[in-house]
PDB file of N, CA and C in Angstrom:
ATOM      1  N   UNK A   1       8.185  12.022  -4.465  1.00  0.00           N
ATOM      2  CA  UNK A   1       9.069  10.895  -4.232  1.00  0.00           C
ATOM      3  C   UNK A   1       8.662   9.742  -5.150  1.00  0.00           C
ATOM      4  N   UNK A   2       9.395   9.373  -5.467  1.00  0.00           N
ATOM      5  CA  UNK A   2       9.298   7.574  -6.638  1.00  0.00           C
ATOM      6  C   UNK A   2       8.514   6.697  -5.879  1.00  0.00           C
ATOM      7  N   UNK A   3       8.126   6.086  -6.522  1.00  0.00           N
ATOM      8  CA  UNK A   3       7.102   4.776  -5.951  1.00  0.00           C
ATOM      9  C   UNK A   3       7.887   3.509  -6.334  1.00  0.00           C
ATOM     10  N   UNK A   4       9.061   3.701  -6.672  1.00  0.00           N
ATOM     11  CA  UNK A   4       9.748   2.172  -6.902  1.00  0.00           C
ATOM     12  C   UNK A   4       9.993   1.835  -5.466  1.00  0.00           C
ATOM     13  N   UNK A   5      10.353   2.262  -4.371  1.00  0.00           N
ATOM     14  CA  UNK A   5      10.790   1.497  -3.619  1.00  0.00           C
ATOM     15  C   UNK A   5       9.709   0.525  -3.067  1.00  0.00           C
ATOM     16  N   UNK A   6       8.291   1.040  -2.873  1.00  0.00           N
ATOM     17  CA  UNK A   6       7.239   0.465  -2.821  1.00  0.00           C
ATOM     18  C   UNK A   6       7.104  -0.578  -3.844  1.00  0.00           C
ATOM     19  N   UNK A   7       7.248  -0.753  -4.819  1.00  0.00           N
ATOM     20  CA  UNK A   7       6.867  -1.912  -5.754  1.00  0.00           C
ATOM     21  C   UNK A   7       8.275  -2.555  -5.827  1.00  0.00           C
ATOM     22  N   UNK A   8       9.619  -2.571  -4.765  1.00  0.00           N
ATOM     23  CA  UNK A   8      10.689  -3.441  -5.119  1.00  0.00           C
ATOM     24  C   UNK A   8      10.504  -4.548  -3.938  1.00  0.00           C
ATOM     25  N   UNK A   9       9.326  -4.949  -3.153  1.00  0.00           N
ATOM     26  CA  UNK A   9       9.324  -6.179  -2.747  1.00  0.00           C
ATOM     27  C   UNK A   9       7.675  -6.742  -2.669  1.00  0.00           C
ATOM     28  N   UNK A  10       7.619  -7.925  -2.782  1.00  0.00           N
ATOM     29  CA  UNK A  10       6.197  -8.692  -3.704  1.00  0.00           C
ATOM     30  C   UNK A  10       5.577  -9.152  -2.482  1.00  0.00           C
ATOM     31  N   UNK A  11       6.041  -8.799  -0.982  1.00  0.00           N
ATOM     32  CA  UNK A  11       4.977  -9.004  -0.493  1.00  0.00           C
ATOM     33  C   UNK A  11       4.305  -7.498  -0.349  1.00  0.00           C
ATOM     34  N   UNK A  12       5.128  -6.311  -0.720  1.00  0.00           N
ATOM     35  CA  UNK A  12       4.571  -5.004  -0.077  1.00  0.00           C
ATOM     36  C   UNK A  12       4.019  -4.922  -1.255  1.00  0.00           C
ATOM     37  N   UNK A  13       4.364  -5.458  -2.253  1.00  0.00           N
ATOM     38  CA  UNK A  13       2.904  -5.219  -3.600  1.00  0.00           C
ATOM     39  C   UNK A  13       1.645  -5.810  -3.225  1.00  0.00           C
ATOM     40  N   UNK A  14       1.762  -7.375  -2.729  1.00  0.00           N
ATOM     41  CA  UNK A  14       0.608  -7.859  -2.286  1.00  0.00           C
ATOM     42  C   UNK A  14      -0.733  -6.838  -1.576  1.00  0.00           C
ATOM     43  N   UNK A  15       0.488  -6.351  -0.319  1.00  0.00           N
ATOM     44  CA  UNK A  15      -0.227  -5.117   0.547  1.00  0.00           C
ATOM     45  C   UNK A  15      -1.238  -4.309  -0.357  1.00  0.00           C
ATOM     46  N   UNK A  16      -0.228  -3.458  -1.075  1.00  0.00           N
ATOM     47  CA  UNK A  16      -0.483  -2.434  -1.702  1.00  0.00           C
ATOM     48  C   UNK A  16      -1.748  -2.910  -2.428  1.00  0.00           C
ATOM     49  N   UNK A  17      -1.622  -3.683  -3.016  1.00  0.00           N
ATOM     50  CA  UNK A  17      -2.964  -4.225  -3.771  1.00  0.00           C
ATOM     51  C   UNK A  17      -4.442  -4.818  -3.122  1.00  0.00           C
ATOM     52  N   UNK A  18      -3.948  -4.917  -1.827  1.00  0.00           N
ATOM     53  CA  UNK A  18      -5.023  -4.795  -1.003  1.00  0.00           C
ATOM     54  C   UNK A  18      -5.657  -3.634  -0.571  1.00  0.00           C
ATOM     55  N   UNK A  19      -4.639  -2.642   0.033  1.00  0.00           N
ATOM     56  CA  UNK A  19      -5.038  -1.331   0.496  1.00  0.00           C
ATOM     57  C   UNK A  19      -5.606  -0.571  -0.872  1.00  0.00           C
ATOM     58  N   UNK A  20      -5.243  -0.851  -2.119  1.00  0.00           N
ATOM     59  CA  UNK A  20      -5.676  -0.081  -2.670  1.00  0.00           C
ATOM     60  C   UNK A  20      -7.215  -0.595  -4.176  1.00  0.00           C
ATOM     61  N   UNK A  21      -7.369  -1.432  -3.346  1.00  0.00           N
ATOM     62  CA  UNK A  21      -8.526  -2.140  -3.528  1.00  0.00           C
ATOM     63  C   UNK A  21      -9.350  -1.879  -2.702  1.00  0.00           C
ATOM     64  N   UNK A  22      -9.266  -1.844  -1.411  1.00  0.00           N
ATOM     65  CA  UNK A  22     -10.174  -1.511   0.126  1.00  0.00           C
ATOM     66  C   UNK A  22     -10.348  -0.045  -0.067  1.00  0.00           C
ATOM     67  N   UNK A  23      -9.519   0.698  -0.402  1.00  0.00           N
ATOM     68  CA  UNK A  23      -9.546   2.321  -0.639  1.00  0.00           C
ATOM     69  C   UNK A  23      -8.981   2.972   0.733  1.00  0.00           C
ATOM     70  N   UNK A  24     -10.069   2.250   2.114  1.00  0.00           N
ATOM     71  CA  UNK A  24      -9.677   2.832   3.545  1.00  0.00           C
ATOM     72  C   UNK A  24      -9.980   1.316   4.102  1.00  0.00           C
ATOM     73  N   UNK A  25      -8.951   1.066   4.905  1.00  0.00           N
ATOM     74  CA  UNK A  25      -9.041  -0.299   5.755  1.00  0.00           C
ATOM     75  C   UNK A  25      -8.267   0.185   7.408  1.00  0.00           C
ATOM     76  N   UNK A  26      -8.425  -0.794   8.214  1.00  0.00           N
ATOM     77  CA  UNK A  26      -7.335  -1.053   9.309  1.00  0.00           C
ATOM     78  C   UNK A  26      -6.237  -1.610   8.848  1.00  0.00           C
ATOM     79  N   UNK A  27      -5.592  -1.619   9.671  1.00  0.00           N
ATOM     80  CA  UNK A  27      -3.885  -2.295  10.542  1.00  0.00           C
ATOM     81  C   UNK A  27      -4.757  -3.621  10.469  1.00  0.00           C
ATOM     82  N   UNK A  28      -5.929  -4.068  11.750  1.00  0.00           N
ATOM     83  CA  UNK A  28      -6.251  -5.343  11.248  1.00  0.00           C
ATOM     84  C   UNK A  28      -6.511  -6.061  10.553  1.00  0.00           C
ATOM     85  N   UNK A  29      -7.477  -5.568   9.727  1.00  0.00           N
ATOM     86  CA  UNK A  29      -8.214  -6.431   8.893  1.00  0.00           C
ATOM     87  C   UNK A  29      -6.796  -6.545   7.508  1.00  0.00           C
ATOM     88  N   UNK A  30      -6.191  -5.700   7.439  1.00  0.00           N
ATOM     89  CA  UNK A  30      -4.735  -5.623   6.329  1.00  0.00           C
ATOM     90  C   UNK A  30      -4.058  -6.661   6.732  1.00  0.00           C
ATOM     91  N   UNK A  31      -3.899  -7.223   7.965  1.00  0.00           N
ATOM     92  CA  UNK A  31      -3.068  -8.376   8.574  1.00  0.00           C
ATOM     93  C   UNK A  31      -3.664  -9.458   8.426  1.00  0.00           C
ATOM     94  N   UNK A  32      -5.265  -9.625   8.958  1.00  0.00           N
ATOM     95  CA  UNK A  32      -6.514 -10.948   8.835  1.00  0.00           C
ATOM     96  C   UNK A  32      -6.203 -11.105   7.354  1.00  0.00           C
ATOM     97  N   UNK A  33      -6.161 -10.153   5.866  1.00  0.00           N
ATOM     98  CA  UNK A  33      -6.704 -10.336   4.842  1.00  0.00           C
ATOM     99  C   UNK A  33      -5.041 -10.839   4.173  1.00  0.00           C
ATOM    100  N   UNK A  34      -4.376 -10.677   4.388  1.00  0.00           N
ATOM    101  CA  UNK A  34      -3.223 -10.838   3.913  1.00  0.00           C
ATOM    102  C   UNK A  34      -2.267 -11.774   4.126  1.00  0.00           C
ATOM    103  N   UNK A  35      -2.770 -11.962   5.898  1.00  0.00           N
ATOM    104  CA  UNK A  35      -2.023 -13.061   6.281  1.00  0.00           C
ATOM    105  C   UNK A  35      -0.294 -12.602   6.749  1.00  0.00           C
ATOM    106  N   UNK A  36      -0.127 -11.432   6.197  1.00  0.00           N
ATOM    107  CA  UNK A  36       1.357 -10.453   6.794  1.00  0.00           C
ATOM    108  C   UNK A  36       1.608 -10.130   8.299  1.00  0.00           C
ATOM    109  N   UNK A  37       2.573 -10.680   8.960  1.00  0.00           N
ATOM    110  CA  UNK A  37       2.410 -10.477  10.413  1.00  0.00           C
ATOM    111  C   UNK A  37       2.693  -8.799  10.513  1.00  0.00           C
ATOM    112  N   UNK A  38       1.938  -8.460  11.438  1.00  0.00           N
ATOM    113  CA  UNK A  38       1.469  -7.372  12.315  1.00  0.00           C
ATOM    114  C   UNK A  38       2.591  -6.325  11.922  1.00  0.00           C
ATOM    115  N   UNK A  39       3.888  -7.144  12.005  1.00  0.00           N
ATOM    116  CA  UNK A  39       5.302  -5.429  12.400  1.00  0.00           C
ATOM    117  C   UNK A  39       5.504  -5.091  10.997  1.00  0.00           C
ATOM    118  N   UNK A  40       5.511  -6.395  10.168  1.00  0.00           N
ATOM    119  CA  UNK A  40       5.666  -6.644   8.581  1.00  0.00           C
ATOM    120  C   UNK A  40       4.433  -5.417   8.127  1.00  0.00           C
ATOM    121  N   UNK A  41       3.887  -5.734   8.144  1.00  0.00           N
ATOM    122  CA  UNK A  41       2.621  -4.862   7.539  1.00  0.00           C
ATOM    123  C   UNK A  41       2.734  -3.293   8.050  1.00  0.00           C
ATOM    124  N   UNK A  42       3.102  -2.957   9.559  1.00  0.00           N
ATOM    125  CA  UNK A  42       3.485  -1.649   9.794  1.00  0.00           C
ATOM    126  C   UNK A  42       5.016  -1.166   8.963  1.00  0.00           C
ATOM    127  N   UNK A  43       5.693  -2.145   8.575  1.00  0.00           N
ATOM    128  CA  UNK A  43       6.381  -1.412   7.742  1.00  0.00           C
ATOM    129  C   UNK A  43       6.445  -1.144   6.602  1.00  0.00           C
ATOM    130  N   UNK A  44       5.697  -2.418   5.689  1.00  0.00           N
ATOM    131  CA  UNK A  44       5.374  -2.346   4.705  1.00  0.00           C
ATOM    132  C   UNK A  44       4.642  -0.308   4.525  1.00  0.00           C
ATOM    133  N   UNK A  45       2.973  -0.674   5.165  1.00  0.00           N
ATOM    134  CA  UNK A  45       2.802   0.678   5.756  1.00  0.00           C
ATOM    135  C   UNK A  45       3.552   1.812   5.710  1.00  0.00           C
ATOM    136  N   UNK A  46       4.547   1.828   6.046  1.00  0.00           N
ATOM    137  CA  UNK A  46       5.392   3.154   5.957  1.00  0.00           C
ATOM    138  C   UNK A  46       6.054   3.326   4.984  1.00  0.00           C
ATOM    139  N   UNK A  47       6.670   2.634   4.425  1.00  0.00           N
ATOM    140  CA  UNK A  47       6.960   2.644   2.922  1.00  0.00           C
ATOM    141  C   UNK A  47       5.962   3.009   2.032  1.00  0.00           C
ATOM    142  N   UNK A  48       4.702   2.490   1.942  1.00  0.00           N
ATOM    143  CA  UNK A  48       3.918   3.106   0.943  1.00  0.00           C
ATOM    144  C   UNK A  48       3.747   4.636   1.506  1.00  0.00           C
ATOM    145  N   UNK A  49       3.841   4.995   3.025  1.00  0.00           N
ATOM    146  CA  UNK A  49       3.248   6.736   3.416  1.00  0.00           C
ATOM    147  C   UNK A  49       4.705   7.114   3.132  1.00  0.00           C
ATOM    148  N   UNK A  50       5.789   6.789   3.225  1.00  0.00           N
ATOM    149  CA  UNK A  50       6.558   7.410   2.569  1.00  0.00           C
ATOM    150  C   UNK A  50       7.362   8.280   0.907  1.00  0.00           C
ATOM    151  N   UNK A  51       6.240   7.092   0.038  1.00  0.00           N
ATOM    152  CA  UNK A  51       5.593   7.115  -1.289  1.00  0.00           C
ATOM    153  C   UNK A  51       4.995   8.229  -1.440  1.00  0.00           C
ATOM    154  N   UNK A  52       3.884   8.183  -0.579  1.00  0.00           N
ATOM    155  CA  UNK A  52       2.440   9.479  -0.943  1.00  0.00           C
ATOM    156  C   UNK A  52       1.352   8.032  -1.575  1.00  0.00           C
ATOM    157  N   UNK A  53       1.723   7.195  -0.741  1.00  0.00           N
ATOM    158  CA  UNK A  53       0.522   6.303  -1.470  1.00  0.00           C
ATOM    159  C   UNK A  53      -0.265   5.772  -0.062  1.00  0.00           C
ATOM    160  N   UNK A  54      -0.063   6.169   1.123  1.00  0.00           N
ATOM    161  CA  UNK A  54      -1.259   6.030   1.672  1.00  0.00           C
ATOM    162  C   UNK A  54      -0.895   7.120   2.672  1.00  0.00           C
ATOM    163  N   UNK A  55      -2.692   7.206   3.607  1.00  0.00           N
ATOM    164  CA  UNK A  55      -2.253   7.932   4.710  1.00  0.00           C
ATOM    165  C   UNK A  55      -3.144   7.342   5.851  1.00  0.00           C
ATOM    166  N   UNK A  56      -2.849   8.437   6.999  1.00  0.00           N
ATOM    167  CA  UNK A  56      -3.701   7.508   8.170  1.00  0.00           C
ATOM    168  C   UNK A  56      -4.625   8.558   8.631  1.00  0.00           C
ATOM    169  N   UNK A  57      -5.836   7.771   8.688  1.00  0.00           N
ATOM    170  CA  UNK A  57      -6.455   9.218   9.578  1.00  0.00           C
ATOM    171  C   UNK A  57      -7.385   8.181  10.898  1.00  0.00           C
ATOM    172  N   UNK A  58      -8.479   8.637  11.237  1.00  0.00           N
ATOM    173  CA  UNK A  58      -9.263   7.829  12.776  1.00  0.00           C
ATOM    174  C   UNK A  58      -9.907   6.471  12.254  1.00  0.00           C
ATOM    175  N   UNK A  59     -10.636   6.457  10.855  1.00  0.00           N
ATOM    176  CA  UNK A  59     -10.867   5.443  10.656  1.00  0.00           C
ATOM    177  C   UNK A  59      -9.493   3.956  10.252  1.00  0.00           C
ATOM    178  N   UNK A  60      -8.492   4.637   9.992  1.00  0.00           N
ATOM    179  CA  UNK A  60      -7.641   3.417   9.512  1.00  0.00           C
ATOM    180  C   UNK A  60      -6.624   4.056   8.506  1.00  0.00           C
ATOM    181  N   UNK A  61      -6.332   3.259   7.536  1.00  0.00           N
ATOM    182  CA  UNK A  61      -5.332   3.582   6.686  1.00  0.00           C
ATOM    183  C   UNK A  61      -6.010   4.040   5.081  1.00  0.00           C
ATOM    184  N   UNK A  62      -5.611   4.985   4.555  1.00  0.00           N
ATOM    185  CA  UNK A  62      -6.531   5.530   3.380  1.00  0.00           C
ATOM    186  C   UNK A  62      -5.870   5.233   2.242  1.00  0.00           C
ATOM    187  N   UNK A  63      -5.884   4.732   1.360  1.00  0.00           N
ATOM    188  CA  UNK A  63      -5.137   4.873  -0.009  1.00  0.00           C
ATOM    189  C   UNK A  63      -5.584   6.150  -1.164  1.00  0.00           C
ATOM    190  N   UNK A  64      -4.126   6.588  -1.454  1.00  0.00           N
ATOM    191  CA  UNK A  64      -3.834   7.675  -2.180  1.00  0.00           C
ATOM    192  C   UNK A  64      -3.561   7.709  -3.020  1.00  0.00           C
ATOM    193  N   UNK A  65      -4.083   7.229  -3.894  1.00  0.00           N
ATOM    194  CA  UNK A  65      -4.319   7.286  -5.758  1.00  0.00           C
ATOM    195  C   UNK A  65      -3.497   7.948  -6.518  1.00  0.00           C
ATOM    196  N   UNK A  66      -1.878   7.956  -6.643  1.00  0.00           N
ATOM    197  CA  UNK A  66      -0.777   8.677  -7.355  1.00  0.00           C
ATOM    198  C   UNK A  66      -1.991   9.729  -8.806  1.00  0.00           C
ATOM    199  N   UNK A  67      -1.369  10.876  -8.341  1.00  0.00           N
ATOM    200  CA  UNK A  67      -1.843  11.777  -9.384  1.00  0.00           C
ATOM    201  C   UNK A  67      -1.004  11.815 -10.817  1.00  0.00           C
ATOM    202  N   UNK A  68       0.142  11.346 -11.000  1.00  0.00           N
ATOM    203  CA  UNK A  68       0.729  10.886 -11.818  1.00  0.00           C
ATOM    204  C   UNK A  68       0.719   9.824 -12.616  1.00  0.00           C
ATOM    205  N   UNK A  69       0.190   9.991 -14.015  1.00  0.00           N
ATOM    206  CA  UNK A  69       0.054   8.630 -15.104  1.00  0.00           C
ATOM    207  C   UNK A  69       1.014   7.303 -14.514  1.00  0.00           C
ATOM    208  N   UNK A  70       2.365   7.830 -14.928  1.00  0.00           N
ATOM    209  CA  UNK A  70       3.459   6.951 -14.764  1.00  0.00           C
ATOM    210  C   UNK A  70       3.497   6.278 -13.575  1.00  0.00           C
ATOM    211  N   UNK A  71       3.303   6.663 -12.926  1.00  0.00           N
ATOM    212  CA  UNK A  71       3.262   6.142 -11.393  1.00  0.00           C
ATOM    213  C   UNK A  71       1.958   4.890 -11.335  1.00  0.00           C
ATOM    214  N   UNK A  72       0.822   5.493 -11.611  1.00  0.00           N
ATOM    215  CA  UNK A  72      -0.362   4.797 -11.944  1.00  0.00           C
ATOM    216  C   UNK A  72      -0.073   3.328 -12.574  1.00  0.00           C
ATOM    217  N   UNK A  73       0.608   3.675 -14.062  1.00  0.00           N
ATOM    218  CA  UNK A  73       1.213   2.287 -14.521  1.00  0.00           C
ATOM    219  C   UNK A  73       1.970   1.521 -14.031  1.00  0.00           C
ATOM    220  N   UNK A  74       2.885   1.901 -13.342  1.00  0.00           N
ATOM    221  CA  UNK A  74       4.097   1.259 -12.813  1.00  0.00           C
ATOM    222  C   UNK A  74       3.066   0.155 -11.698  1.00  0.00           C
ATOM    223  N   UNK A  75       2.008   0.869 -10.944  1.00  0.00           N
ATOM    224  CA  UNK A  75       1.260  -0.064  -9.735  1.00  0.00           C
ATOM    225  C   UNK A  75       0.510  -1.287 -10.577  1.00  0.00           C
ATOM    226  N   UNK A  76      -0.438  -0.531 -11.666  1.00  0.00           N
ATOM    227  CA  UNK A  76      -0.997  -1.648 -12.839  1.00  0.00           C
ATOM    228  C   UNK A  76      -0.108  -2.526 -13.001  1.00  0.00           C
ATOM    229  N   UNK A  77       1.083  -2.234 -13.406  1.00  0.00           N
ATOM    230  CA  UNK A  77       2.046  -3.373 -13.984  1.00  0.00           C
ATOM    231  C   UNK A  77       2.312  -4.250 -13.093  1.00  0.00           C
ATOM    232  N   UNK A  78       2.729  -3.561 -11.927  1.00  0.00           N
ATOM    233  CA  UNK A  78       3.030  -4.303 -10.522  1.00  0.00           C
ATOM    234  C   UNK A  78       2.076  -5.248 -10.230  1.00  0.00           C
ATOM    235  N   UNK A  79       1.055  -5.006 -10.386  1.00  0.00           N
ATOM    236  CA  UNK A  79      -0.453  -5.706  -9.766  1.00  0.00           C
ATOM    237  C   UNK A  79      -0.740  -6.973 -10.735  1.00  0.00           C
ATOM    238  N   UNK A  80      -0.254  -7.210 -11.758  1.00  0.00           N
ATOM    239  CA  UNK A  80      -0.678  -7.601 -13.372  1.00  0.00           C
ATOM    240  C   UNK A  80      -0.378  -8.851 -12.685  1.00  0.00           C
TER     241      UNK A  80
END
């Protein structure tokens, strides 16, 4: 699946650039660090697991490192 829909709004880039800086975080500390209220951030959230750019397991939320160049750039660019 494309990763544009994930990088077509600048607070779910914000996210993204958190989660994928943290590598594995919570729901909380993604909300404390961001400042994104709670439902915002669970959806944001699903949009990126709908990507293939994160997942969830017991500790929290994991970020998933696109195995694809292009994809890779598109987040760089996003992040820039």
């Amino acid at each position: 699946m494309s990763i544009l829909p994930a990088l077509a709004n600048a607070t779910r880039v914000r996210l993204l650039g958190f989660v994928r800086a943290e590598k594995r975080t919570d729901r909380e500390k993604i909300v404390k660090a961001t400042k994104i209220s709670d439902i915002n951030v669970r959806r944001h959230l699903a949009c990126l697991a709908s990507c293939g750019l994160t997942s969830q397991d017991d500790d929290g939320i994991v970020w998933c490192e696109p195995s694809d160049p292009l994809s890779r750039m598109f987040i760089d660019l996003s992040l820039s």
